[in-house]
Protein backbone atom coordinates (compact mmCIF):
# COMPACT_ATOMS: atom_id res chain seq x y z
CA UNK A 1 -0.87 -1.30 10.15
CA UNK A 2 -1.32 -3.93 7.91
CA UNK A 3 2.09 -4.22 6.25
CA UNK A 4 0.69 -5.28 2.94
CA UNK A 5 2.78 -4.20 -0.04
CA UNK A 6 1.02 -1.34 -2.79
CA UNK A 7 2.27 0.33 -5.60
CA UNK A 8 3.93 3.74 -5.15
CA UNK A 9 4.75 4.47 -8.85
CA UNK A 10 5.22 2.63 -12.76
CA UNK A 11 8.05 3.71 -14.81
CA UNK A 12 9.44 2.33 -17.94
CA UNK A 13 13.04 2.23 -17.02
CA UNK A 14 14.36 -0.45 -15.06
CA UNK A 15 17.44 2.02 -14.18
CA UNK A 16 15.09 5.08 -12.80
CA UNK A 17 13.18 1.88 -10.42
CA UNK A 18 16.57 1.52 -8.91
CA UNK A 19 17.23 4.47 -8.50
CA UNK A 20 14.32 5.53 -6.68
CA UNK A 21 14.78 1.89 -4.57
CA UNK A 22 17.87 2.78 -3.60
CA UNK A 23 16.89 6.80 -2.77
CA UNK A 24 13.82 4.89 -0.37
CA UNK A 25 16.05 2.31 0.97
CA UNK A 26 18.42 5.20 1.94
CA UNK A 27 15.59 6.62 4.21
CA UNK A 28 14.96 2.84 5.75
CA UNK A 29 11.75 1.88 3.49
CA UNK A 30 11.83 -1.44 2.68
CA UNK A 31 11.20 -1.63 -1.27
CA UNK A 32 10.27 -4.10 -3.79
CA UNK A 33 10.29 -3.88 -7.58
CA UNK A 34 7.51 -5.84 -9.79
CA UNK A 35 8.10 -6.32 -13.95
CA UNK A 36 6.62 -8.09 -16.66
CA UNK A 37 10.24 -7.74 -18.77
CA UNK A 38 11.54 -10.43 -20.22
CA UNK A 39 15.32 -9.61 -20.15
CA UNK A 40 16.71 -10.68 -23.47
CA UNK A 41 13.41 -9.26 -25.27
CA UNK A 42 13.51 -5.07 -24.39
CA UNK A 43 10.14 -5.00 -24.99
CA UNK A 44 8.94 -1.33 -23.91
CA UNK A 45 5.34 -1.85 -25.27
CA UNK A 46 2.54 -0.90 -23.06
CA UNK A 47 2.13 -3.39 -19.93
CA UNK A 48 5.01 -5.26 -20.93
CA UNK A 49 7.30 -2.47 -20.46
CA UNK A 50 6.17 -1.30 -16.96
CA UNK A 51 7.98 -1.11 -13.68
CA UNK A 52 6.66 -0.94 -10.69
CA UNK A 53 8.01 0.26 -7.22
CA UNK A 54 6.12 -1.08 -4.16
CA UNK A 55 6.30 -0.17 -0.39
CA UNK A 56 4.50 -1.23 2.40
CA UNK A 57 1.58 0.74 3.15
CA UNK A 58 2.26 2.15 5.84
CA UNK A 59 5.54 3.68 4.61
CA UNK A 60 3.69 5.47 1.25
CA UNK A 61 3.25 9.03 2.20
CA UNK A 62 7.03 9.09 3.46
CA UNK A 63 8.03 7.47 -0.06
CA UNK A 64 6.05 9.68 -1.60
CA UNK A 65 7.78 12.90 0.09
CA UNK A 66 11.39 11.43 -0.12
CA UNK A 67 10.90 11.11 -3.94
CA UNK A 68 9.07 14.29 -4.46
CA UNK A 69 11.64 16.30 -2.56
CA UNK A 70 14.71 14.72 -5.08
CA UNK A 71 12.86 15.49 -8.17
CA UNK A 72 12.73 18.97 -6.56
CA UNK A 73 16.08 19.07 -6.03
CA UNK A 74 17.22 17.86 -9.36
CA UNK A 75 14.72 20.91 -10.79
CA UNK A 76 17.06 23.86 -9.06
């Protein structure tokens, strides 16, 4: 296990990243959260408006499951 960090998934809303850190954090998967936003400029415009969520790698297929098990949840 090398513990480096990789991305699990870009959005383009700063609120849904925190959401999903705190759903992972929740489940004891230490998150991180990577943007090129500059705060007083909402600038939503390709790479400039990405955020990413990153895990460490060996924690990715359980971050992948905890998130795709509440989007299913939030489909019923």
């Amino acid at each position: 296990m090398s513990g480096e960090w990789i991305e699990l998934l870009t959005t383009y809303d700063y609120l849904e990243a925190e959401m999903i850190k705190d759903l992972l954090e929740s489940g004891g998967i230490k998150v991180t959260i990577r943007s090129c936003k500059v705060t007083p400029y909402p600038v939503n415009i390709g790479r400039m408006g990405e955020v990413k969520v990153f895990v460490r790698e060996e924690d990715k297929e359980t971050a992948e499951a905890l998130v795709k098990n509440a989007g299913q949840k939030d489909d019923e």
